[in-house]
N, C-alpha and C. Protein backbone atom coordinates (compact mmCIF):
# COMPACT_ATOMS: atom_id res chain seq x y z
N UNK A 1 0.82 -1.20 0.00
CA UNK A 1 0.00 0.00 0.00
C UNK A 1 0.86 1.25 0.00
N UNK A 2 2.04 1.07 0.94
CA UNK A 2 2.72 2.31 0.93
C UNK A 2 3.50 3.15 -0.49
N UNK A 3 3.77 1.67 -1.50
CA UNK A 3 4.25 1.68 -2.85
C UNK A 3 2.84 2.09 -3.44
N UNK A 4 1.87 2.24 -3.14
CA UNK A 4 0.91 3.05 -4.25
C UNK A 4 0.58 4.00 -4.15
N UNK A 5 0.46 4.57 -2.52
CA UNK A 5 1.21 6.05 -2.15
C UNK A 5 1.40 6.66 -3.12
N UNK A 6 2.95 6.06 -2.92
CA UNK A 6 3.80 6.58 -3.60
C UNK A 6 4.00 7.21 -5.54
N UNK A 7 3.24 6.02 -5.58
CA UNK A 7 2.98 5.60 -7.36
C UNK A 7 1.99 6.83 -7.26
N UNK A 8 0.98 7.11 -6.84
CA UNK A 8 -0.52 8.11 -6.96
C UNK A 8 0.26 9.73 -6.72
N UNK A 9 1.42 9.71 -5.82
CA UNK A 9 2.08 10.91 -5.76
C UNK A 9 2.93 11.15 -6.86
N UNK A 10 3.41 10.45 -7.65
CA UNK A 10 4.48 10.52 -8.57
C UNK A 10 3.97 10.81 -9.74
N UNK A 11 2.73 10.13 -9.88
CA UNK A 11 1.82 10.33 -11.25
C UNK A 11 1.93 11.81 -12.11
N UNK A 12 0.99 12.05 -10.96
CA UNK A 12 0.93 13.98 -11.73
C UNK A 12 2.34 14.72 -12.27
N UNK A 13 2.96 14.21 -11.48
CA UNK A 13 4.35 14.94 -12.19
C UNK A 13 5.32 13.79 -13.26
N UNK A 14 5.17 13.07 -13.25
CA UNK A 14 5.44 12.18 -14.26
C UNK A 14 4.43 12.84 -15.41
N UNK A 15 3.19 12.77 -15.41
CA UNK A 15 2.52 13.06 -16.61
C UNK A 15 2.96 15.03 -17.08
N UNK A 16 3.02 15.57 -16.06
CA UNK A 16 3.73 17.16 -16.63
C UNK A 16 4.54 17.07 -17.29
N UNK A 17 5.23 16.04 -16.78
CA UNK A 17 6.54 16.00 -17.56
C UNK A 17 6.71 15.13 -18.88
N UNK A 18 5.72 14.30 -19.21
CA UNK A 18 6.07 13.67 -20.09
C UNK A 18 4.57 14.45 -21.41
N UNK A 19 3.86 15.10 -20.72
CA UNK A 19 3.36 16.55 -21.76
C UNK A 19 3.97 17.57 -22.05
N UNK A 20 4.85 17.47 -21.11
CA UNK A 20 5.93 19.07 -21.94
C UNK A 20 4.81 19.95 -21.19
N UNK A 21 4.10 19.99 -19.90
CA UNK A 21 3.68 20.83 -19.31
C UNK A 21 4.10 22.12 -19.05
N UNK A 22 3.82 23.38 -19.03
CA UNK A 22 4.39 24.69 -18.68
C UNK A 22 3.97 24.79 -17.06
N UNK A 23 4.00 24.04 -16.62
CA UNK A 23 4.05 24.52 -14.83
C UNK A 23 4.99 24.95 -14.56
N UNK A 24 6.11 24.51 -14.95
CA UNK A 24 7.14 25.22 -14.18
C UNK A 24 7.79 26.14 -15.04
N UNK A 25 8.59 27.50 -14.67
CA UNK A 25 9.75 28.46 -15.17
C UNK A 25 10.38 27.90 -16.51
N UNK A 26 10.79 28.19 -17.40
CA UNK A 26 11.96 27.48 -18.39
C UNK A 26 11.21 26.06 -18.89
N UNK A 27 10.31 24.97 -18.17
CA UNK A 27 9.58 24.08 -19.10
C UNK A 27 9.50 24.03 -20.29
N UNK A 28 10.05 22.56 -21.57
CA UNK A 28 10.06 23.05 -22.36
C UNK A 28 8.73 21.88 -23.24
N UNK A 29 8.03 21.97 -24.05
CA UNK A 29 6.63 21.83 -24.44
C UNK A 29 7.41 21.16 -25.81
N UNK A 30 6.71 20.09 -26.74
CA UNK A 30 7.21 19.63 -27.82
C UNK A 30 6.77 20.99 -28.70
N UNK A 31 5.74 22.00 -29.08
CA UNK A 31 5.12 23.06 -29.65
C UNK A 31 6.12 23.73 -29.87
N UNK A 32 6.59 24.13 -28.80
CA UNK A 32 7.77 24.98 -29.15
C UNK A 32 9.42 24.41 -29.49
N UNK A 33 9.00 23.49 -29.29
CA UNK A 33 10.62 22.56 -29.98
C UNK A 33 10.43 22.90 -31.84
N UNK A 34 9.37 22.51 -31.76
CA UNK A 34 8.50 21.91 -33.69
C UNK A 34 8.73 23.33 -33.87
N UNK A 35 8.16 24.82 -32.94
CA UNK A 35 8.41 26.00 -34.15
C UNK A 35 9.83 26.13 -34.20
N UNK A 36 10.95 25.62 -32.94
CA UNK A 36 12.52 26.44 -33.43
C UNK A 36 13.09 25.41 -34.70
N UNK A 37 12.16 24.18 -34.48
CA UNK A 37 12.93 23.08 -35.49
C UNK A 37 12.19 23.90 -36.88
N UNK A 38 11.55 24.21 -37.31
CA UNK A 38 10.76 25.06 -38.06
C UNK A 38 11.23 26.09 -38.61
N UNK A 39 11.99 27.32 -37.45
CA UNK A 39 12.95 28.46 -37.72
C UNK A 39 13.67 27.89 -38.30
N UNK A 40 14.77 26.87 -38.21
CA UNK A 40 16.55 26.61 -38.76
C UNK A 40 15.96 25.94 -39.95
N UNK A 41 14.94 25.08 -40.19
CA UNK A 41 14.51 24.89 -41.72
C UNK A 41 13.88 25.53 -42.34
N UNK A 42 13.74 26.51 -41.73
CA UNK A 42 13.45 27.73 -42.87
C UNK A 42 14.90 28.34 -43.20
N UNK A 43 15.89 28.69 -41.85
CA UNK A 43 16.95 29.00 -42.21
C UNK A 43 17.60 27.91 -43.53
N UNK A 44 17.77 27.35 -42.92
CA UNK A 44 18.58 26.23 -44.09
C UNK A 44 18.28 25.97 -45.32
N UNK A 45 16.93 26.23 -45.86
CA UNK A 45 16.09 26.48 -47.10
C UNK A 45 16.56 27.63 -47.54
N UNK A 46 17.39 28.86 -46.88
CA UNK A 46 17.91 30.02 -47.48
C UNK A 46 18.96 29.90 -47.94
N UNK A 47 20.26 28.94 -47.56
CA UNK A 47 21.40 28.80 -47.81
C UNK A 47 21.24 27.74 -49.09
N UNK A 48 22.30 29.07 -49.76
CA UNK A 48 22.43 28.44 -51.55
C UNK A 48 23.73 28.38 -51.94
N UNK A 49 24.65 28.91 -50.86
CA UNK A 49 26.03 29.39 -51.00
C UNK A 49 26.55 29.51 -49.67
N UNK A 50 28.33 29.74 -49.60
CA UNK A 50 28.78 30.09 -48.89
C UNK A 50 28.55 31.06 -48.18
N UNK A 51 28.36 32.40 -48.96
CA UNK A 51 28.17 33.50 -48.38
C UNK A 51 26.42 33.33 -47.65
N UNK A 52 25.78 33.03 -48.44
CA UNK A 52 24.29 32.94 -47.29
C UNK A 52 24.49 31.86 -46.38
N UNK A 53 25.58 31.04 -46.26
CA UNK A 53 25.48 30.19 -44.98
C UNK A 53 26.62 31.06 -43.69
N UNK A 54 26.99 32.07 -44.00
CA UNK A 54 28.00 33.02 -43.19
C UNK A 54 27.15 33.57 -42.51
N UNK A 55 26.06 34.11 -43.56
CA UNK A 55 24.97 35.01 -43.29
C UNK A 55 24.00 34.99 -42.24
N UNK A 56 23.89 33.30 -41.96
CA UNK A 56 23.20 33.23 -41.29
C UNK A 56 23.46 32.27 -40.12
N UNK A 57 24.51 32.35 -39.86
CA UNK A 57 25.46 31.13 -39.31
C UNK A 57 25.42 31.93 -37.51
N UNK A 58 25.21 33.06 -37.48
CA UNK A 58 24.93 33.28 -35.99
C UNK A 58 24.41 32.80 -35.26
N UNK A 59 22.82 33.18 -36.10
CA UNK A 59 21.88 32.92 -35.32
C UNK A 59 20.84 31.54 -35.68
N UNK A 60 21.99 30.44 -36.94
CA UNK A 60 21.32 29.33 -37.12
C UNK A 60 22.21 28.65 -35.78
N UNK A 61 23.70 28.91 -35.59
CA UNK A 61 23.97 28.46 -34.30
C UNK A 61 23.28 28.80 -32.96
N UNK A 62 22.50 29.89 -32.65
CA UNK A 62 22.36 30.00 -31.27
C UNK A 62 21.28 29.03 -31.57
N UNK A 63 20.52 29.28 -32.20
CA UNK A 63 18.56 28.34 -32.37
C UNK A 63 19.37 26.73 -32.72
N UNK A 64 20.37 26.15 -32.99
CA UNK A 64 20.82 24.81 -32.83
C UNK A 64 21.23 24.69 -31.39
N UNK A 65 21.83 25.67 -30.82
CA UNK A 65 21.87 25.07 -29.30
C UNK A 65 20.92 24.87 -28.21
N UNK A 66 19.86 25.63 -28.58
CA UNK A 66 18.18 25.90 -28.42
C UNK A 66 17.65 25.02 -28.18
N UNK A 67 17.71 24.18 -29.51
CA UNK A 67 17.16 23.29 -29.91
C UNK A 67 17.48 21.83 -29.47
N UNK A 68 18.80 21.69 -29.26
CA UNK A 68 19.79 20.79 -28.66
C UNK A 68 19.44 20.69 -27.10
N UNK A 69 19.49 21.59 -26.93
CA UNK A 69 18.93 21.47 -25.40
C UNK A 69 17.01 21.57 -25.27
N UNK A 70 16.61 22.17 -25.67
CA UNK A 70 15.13 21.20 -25.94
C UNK A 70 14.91 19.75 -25.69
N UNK A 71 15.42 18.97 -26.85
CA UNK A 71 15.10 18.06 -27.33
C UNK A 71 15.81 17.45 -26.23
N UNK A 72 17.26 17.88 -25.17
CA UNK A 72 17.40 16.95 -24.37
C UNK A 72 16.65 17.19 -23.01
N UNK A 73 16.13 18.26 -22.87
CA UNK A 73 15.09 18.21 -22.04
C UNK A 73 14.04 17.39 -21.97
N UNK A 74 13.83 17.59 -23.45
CA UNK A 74 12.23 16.50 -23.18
C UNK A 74 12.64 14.60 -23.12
N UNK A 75 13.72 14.22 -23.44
CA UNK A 75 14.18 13.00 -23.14
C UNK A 75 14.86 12.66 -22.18
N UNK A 76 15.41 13.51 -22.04
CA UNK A 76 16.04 13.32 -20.28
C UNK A 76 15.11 13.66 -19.05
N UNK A 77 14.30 14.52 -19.21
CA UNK A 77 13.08 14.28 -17.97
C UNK A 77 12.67 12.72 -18.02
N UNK A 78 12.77 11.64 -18.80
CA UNK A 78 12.01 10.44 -18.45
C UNK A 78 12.96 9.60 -17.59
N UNK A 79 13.95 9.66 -17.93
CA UNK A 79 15.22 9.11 -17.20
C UNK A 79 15.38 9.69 -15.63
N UNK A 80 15.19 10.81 -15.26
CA UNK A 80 15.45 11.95 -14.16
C UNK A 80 14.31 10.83 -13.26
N UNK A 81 12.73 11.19 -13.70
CA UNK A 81 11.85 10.89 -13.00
C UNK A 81 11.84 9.51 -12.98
N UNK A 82 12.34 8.37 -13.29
CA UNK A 82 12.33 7.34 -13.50
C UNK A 82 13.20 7.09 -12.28
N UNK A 83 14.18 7.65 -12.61
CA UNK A 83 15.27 7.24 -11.20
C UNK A 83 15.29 7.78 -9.83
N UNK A 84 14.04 9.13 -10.10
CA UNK A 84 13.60 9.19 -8.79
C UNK A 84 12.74 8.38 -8.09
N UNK A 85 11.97 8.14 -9.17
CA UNK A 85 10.86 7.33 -8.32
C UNK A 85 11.64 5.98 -8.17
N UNK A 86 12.36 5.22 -8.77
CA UNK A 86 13.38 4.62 -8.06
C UNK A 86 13.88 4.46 -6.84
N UNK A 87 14.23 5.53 -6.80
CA UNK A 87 15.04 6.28 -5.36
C UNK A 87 13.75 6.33 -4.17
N UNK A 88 12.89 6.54 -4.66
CA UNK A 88 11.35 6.74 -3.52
C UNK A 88 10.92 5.75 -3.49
N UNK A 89 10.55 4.88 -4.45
CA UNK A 89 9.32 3.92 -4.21
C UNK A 89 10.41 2.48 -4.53
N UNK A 90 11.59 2.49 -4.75
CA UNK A 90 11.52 1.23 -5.08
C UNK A 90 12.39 0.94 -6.44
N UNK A 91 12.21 -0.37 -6.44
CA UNK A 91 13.10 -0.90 -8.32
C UNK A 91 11.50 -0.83 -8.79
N UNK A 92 10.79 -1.56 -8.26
CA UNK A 92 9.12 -1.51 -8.79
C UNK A 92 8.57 -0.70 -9.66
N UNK A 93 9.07 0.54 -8.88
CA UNK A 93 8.31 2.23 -8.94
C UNK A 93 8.99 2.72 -9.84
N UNK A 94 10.08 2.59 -9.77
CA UNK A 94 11.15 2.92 -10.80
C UNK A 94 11.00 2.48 -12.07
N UNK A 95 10.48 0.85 -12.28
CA UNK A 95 10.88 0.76 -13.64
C UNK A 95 9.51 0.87 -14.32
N UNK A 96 8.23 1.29 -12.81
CA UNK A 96 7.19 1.27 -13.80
C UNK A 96 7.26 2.64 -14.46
N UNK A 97 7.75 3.92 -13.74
CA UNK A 97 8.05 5.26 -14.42
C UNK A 97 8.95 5.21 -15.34
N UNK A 98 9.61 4.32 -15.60
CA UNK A 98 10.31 4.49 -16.87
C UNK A 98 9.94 3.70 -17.96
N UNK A 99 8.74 2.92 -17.44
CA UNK A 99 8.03 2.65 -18.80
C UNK A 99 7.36 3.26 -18.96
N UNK A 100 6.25 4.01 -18.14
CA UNK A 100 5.46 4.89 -18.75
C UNK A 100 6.27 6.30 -19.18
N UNK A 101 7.32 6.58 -18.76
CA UNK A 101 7.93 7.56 -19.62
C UNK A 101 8.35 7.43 -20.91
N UNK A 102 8.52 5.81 -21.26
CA UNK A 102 8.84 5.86 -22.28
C UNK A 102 7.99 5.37 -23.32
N UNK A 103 6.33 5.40 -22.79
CA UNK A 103 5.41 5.37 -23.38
C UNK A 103 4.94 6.74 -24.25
N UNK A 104 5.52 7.96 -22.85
CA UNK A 104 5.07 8.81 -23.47
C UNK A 104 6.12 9.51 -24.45
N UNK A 105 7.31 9.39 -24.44
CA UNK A 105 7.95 9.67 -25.88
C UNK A 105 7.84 9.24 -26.59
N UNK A 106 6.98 7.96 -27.02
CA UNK A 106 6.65 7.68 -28.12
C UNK A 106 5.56 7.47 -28.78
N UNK A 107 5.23 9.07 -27.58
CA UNK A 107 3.63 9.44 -28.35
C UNK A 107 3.86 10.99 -28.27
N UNK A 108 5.29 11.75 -28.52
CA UNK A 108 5.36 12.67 -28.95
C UNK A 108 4.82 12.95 -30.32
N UNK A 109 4.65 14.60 -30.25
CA UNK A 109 3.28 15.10 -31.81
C UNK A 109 4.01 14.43 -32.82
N UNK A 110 3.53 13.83 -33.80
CA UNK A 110 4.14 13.48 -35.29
C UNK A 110 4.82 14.73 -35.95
N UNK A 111 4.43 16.07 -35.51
CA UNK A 111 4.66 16.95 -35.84
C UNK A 111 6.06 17.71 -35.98
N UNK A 112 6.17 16.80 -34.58
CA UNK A 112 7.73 17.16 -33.71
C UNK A 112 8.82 16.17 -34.64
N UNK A 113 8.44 14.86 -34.68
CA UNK A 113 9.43 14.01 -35.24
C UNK A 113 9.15 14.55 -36.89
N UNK A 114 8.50 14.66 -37.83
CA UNK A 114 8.63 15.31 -38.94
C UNK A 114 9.71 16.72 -39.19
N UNK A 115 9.06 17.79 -38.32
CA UNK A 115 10.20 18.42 -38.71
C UNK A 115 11.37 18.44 -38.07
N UNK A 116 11.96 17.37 -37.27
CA UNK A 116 13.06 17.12 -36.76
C UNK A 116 13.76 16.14 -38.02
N UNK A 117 13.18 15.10 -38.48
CA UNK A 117 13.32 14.49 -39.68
C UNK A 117 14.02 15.71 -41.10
N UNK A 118 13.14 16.17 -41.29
CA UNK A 118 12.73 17.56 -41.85
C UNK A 118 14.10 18.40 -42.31
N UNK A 119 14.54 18.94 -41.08
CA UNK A 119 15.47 19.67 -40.61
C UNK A 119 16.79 18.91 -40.96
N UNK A 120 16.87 17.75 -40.02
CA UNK A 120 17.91 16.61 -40.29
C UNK A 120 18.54 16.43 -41.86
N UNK A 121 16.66 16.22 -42.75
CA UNK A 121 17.49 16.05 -44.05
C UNK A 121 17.90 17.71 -45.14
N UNK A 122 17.48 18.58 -44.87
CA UNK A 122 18.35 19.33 -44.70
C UNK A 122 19.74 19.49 -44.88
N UNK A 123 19.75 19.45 -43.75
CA UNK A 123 21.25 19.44 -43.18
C UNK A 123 22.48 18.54 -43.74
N UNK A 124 21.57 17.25 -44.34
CA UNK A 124 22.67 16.25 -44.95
C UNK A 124 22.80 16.80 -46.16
N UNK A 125 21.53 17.39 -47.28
CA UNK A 125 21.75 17.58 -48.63
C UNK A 125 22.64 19.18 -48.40
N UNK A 126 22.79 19.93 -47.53
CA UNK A 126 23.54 21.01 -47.66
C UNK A 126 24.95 20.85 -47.13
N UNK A 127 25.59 19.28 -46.43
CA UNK A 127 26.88 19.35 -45.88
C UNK A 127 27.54 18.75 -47.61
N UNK A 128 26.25 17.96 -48.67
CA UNK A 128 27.43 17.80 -49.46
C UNK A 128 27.32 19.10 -50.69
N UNK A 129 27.35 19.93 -49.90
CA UNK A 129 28.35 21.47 -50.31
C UNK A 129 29.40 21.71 -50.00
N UNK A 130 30.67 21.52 -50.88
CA UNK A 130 31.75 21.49 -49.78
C UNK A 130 31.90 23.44 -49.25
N UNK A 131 31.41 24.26 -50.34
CA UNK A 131 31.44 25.36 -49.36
C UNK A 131 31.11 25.67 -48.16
N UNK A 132 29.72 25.19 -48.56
CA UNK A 132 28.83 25.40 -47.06
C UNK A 132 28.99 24.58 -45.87
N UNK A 133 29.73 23.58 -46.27
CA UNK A 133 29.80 22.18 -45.40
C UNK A 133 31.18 23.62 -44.61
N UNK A 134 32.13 23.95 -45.39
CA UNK A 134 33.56 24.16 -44.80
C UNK A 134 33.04 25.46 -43.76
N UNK A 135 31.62 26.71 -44.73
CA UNK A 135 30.91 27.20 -43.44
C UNK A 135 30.88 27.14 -42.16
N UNK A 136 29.78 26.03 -42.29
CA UNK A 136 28.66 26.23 -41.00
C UNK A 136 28.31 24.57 -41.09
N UNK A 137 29.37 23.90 -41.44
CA UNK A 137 29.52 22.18 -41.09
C UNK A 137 29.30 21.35 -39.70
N UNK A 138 30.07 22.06 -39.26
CA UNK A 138 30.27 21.51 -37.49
C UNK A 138 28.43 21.81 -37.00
N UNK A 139 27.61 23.21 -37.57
CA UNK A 139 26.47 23.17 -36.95
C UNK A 139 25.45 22.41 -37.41
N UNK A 140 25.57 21.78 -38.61
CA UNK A 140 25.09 21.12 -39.57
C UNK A 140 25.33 19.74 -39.27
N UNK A 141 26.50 19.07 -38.52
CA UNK A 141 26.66 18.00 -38.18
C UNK A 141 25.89 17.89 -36.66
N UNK A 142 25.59 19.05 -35.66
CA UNK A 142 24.66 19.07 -34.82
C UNK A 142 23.51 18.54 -35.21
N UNK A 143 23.24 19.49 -35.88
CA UNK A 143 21.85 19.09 -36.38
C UNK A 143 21.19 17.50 -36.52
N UNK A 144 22.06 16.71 -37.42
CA UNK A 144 22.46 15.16 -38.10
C UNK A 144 21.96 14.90 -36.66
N UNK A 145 22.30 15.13 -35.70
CA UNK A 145 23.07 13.91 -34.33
C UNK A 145 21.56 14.45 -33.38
N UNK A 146 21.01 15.29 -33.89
CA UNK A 146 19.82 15.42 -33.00
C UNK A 146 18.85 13.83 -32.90
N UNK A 147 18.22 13.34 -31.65
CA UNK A 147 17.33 12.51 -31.32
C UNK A 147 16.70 12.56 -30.72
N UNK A 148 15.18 11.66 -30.60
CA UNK A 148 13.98 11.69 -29.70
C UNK A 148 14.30 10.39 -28.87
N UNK A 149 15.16 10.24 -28.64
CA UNK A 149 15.58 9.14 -27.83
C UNK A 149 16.29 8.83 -26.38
């Protein structure tokens, strides 16, 4: 009984977290992952050349680190809460939160994995530029290495 406690307390915040809830400060929501993944493929749809990948190489890097840390927000909260409830309730409690966490990443929006897809291919048809690759490559190989996993 005391392990279901526990399980009935853990719930609600397991599920915030695996909605990308805005309860808390800085929370980050799949919505707003999909529009920055959205911004850099629009950016990247502009680059035709060296010089437009210079052009825009500022601020396609800051919105890739953005984005990078997004995306490990929303996959690393399942792991976090998994091993807390671990830590609270048990191996039990633990591995049932990390299955249902990892139920719910893989019922993130289709929306999110498209233009992460999206973006990704992108990024491969513009590294075989060797201009643009010699650019803004290294942010372009970010991009590649992004996962919902």
């Amino acid at each position: 009984m005391h392990l279901l406690k526990k399980a009935v307390l853990l719930l609600p915040l397991l599920a915030l977290t695996a909605c990308g809830s805005e309860a808390g400060a800085g929370t980050v929501n799949a919505s707003s992952v999909t529009d920055m993944l959205g911004k850099a493929s629009e950016m990247l749809s502009g680059i035709t050349d060296k010089a437009s990948a210079e052009a825009v190489k500022p601020e396609l890097s800051s919105i890739t680190d953005k984005i990078g840390a997004a995306l490990k927000s929303l996959t690393d909260g399942a792991s976090d809460i998994a091993n807390t409830a671990g830590e609270v309730g048990g191996e039990g409690l633990g591995k049932a939160a990390g299955d249902l966490m990892d139920t719910a990443k893989s019922m993130l929006p289709a929306e999110l994995t498209s233009a992460l897809t999206s973006l990704q291919t992108k990024a491969s048809e513009l590294l075989g530029n060797q201009d643009i690759a010699a650019a803004i490559g290294p942010i372009l190989e970010k991009i590649k290495g992004f996962s919902l996993s």
